[in-house]
Protein backbone atom coordinates (compact mmCIF):
# COMPACT_ATOMS: atom_id res chain seq x y z
CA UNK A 1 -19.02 93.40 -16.67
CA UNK A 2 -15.22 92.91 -16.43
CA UNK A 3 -13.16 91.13 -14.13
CA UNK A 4 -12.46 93.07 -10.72
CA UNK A 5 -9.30 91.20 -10.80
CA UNK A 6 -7.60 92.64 -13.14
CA UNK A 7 -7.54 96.47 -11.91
CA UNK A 8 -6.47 94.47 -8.00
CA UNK A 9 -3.59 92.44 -9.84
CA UNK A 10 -2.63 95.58 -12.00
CA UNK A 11 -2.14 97.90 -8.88
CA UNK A 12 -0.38 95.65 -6.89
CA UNK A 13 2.17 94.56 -9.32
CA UNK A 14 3.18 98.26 -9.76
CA UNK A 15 3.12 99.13 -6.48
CA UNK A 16 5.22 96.14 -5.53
CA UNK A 17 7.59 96.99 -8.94
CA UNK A 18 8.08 100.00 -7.01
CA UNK A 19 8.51 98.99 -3.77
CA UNK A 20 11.37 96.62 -4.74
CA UNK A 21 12.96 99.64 -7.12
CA UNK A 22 12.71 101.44 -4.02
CA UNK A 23 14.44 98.72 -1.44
CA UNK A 24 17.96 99.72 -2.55
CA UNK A 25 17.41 103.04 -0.49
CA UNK A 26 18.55 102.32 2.96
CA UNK A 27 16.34 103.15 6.13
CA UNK A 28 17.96 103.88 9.09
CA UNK A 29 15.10 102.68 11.17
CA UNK A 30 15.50 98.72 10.59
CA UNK A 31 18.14 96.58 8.93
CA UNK A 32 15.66 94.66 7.37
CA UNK A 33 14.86 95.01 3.76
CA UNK A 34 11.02 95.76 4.44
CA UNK A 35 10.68 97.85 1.01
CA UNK A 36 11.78 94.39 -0.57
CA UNK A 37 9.87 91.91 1.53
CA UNK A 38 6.63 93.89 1.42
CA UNK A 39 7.17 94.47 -2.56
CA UNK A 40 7.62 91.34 -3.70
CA UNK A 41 4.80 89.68 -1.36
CA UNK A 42 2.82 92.71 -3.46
CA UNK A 43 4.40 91.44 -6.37
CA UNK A 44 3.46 87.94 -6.63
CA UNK A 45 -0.28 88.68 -4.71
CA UNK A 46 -0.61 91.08 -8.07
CA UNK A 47 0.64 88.08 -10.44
CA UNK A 48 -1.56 85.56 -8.61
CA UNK A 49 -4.94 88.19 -9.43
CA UNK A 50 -3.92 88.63 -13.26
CA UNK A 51 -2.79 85.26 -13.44
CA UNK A 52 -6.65 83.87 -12.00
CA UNK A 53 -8.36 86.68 -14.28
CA UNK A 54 -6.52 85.41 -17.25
CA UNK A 55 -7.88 81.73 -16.52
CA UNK A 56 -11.33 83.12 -16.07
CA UNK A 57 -11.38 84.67 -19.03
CA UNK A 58 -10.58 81.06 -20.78
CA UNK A 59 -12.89 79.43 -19.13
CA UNK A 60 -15.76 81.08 -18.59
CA UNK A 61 -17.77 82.38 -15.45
CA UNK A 62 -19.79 79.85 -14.50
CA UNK A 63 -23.45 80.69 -14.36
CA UNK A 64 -23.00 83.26 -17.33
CA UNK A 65 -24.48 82.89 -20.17
């Protein structure tokens, strides 16, 4: 069975790729950069899930055999 995380971090490191590609268009509705704040939370959320399914793979699931 493969790792769940790896589909999760996949999809939200593009998602947040695009989000923050999409932050330079200005909204009228808020002066904050919410395209960039939400993308690279998604961003770094998506690195965090490949990052912990890459050291899973190293070590091992415990219990496996």
């Amino acid at each position: 069975m493969d790792d769940l995380r790896v589909p999760i971090g996949t999809f939200f490191a593009i998602v947040g790729v695009i989000l923050i590609a999409m932050s330079g268009a200005h909204s009228p509705l808020t002066e904050a950069p919410v395209n960039l704040y939400a993308g690279l939370s998604m961003l770094v959320f998506g690195a965090v899930m490949l990052w912990l399914a890459y050291r899973g793979s190293r070590t091992g699931v415990p219990g496996s055999k």
